[in-house]
N, C-alpha and C. Protein backbone atom coordinates (compact mmCIF):
# COMPACT_ATOMS: atom_id res chain seq x y z
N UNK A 1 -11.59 23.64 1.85
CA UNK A 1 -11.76 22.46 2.66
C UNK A 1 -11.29 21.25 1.86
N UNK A 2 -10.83 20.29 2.37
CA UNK A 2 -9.81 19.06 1.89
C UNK A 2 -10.87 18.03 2.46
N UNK A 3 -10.62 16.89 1.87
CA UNK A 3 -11.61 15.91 2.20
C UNK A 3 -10.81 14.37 2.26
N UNK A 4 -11.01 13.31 2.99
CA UNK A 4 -10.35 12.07 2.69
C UNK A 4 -11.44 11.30 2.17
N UNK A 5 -11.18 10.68 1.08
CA UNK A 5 -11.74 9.43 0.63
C UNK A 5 -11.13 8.11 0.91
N UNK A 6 -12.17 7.19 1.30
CA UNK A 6 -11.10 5.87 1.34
C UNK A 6 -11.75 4.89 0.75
N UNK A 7 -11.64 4.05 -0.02
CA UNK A 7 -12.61 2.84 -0.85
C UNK A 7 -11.68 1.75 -0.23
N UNK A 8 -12.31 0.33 -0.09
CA UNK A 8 -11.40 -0.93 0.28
C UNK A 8 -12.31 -1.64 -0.53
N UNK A 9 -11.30 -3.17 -0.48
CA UNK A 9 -11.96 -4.31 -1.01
C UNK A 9 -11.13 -5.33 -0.21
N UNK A 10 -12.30 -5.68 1.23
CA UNK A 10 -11.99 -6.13 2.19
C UNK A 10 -12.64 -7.97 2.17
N UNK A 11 -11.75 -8.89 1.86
CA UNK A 11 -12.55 -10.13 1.77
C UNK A 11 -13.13 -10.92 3.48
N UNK A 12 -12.38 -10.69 4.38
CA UNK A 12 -12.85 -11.56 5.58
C UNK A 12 -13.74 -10.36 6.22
N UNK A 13 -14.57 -10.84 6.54
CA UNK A 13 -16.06 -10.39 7.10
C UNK A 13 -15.75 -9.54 8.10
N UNK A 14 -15.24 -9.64 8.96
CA UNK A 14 -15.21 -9.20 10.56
C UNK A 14 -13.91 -7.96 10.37
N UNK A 15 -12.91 -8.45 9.19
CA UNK A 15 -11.77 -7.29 9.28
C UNK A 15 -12.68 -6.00 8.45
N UNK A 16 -13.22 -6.63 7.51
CA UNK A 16 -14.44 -5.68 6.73
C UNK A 16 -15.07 -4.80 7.78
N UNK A 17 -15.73 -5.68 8.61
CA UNK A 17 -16.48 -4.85 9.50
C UNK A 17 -15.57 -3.74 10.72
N UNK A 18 -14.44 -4.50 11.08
CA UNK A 18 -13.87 -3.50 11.93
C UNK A 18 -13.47 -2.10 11.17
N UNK A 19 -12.65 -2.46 9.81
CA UNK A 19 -12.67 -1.06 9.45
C UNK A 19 -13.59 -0.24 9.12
N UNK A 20 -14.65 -0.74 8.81
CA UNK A 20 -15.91 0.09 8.35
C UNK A 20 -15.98 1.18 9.28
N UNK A 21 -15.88 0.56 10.88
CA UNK A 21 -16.01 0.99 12.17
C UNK A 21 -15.17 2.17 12.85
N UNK A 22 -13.82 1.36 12.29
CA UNK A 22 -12.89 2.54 12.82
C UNK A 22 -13.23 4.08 11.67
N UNK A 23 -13.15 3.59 10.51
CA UNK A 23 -13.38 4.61 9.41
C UNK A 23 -14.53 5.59 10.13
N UNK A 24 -15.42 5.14 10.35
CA UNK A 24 -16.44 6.14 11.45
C UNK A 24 -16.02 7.00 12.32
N UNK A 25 -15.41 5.45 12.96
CA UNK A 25 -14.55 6.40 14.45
C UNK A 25 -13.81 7.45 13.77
N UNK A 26 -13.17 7.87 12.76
CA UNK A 26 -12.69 9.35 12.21
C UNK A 26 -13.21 10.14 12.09
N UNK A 27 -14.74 10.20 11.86
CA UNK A 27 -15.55 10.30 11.34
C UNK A 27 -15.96 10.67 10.41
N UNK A 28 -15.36 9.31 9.26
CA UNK A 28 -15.86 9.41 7.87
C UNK A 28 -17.41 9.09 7.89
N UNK A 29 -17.98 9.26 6.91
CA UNK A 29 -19.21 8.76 6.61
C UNK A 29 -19.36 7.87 5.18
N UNK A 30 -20.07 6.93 5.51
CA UNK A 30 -20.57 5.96 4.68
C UNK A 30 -21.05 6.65 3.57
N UNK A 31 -20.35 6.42 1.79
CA UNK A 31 -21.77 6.93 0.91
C UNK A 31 -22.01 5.45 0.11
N UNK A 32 -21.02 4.78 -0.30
CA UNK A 32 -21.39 3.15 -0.94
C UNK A 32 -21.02 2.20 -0.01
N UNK A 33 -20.98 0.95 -0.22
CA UNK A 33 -20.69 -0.39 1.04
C UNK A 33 -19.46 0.05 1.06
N UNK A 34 -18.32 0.61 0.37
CA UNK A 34 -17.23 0.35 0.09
C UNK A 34 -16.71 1.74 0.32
N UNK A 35 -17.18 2.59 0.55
CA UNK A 35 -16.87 3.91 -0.47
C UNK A 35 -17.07 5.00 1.31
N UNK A 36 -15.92 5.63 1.65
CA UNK A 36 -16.09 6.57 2.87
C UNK A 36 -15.72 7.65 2.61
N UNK A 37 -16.13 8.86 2.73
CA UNK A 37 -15.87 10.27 2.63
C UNK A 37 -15.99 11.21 3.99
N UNK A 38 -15.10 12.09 4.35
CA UNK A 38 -14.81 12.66 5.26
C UNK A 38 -14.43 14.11 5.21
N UNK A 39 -14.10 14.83 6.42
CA UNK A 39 -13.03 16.02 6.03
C UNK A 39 -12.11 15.75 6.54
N UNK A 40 -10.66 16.08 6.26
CA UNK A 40 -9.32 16.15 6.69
C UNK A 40 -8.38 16.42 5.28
N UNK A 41 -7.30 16.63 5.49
CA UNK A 41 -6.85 16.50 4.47
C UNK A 41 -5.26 15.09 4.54
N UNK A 42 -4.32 15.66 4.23
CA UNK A 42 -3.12 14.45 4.28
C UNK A 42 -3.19 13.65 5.45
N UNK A 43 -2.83 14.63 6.74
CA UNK A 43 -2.56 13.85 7.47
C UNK A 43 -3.52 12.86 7.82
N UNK A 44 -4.90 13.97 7.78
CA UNK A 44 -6.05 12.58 8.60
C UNK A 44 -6.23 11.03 7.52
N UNK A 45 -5.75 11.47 6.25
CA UNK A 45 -5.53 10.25 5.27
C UNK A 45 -4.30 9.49 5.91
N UNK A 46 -3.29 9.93 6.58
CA UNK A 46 -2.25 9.38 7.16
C UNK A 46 -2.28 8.30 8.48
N UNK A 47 -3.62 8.93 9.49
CA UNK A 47 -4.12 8.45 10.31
C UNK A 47 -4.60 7.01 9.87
N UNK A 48 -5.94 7.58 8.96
CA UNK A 48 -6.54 6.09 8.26
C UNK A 48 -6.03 5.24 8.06
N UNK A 49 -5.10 5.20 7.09
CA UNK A 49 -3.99 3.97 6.81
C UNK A 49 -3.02 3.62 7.81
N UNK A 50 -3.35 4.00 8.66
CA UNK A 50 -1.83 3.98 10.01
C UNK A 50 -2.94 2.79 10.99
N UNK A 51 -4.20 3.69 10.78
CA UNK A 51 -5.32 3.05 11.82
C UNK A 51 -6.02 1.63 10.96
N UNK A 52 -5.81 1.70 9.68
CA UNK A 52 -6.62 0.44 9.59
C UNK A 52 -5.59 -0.84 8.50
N UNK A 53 -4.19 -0.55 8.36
CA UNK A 53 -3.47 -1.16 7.41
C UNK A 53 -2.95 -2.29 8.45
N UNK A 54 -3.32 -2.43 9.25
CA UNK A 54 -3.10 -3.88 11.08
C UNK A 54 -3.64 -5.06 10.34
N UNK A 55 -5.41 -4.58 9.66
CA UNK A 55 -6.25 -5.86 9.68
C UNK A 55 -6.52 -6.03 7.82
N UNK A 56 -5.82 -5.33 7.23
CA UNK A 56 -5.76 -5.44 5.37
C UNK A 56 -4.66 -6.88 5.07
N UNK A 57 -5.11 -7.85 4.70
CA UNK A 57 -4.39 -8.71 4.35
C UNK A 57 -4.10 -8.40 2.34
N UNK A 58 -2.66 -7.51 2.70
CA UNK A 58 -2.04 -7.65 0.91
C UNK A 58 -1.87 -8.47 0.07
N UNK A 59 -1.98 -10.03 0.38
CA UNK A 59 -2.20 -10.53 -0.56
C UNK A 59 -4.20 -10.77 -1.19
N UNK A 60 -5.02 -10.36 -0.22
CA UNK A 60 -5.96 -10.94 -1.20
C UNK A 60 -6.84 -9.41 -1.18
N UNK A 61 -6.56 -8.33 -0.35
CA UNK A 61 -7.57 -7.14 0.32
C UNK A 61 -6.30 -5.77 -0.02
N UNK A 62 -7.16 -4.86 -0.55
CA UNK A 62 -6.84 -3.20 -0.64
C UNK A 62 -7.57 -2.59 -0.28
N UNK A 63 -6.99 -1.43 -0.07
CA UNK A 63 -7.19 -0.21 0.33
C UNK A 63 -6.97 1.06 -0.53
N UNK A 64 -7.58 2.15 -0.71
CA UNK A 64 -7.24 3.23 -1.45
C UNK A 64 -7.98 4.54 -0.49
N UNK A 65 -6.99 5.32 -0.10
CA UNK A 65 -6.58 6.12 1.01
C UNK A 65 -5.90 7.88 0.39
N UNK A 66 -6.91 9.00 -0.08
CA UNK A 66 -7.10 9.78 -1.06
C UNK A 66 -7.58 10.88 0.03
N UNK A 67 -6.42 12.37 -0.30
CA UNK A 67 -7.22 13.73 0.34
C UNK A 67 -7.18 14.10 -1.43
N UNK A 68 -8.42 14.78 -1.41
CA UNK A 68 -9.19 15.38 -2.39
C UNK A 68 -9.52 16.88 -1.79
N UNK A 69 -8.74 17.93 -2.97
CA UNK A 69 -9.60 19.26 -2.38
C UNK A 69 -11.09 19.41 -2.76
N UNK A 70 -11.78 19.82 -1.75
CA UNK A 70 -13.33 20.21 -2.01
C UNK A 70 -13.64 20.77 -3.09
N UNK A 71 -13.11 21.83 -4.17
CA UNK A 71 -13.43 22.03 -5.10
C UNK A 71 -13.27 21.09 -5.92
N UNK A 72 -12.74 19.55 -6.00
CA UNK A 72 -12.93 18.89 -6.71
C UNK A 72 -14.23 17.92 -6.68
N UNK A 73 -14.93 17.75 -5.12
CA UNK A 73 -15.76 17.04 -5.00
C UNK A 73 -16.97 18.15 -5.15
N UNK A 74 -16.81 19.29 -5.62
CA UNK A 74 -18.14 19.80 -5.70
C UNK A 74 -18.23 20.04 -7.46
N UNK A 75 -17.68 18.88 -7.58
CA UNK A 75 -17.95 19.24 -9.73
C UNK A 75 -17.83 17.48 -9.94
N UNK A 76 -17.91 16.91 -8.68
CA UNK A 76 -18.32 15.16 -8.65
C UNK A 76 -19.52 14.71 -9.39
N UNK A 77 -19.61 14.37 -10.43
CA UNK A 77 -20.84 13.47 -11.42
C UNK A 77 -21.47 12.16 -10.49
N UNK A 78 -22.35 12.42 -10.09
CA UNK A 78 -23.09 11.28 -9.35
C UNK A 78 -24.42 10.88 -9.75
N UNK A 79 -24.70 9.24 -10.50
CA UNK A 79 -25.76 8.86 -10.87
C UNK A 79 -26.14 7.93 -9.54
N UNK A 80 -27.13 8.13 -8.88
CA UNK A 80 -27.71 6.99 -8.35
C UNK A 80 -28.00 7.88 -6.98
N UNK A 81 -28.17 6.42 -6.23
CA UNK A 81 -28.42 7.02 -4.53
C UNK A 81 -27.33 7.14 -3.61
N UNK A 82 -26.99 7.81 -2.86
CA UNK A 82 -25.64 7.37 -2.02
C UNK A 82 -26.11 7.68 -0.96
N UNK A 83 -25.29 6.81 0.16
CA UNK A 83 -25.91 6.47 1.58
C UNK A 83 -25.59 7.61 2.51
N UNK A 84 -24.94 8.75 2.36
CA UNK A 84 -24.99 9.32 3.19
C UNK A 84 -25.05 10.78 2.85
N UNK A 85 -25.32 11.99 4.38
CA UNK A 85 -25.77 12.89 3.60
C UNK A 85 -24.67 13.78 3.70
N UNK A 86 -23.83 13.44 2.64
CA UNK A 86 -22.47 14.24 2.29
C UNK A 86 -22.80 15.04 0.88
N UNK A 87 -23.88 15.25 0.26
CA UNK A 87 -24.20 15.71 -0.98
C UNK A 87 -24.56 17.15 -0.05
N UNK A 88 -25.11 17.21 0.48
CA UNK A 88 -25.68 18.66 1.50
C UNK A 88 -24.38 19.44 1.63
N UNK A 89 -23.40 18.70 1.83
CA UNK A 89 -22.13 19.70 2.58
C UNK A 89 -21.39 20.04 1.94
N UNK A 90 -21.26 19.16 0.43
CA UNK A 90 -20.44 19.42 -0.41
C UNK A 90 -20.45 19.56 -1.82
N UNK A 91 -21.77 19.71 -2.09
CA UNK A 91 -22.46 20.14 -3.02
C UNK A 91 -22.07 19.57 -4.78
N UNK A 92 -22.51 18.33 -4.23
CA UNK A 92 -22.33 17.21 -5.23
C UNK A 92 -23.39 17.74 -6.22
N UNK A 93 -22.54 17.61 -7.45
CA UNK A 93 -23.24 18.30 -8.99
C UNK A 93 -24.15 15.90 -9.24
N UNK A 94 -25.23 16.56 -9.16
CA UNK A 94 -26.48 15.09 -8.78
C UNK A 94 -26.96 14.63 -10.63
N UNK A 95 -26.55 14.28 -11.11
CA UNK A 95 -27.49 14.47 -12.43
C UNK A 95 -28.37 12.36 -12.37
């Protein structure tokens, strides 16, 4: 199983919020403010950036738009809490 990650650093409020939104509508899931994890692999990473690179202003806002194979996210080092329950499915190594 292949997975998309997408992290942004979105400065105007409302473009912030729409992609947060659409990123759902894929249905990634939320694990940091910033930070979305999903399944798909290339293409649905292809989608993302097709679907949310309209409202990214390049001079001041990025995007980082990543398929990761699952055996890499199940040897993922994670300190803290993360917001969603993507540790269940993909068997995030928790220390």
């Amino acid at each position: 199983m292949t997975y998309v990650v997408v992290a942004y650093d979105i400065s105007d409020d409302r473009s912030r919020l729409w992609v947060s939104e659409k990123l759902k509508s894929h249905g990634l899931v939320r694990i940091q403010r910033s930070l979305f994890i999903g399944r798909g692999g290339y293409y649905r990473a292809k989608e993302v950036y097709r679907g949310t690179r309209r409202y990214i202003d390049p001079s001041s806002d990025s995007t980082f738009i990543i398929a990761v194979p699952g055996e890499s996210l199940s040897r993922a080092l994670v300190h803290g809490r993360l917001w969603g329950n993507v540790l269940i499915e993909t068997r995030y190594l928790v220390i």
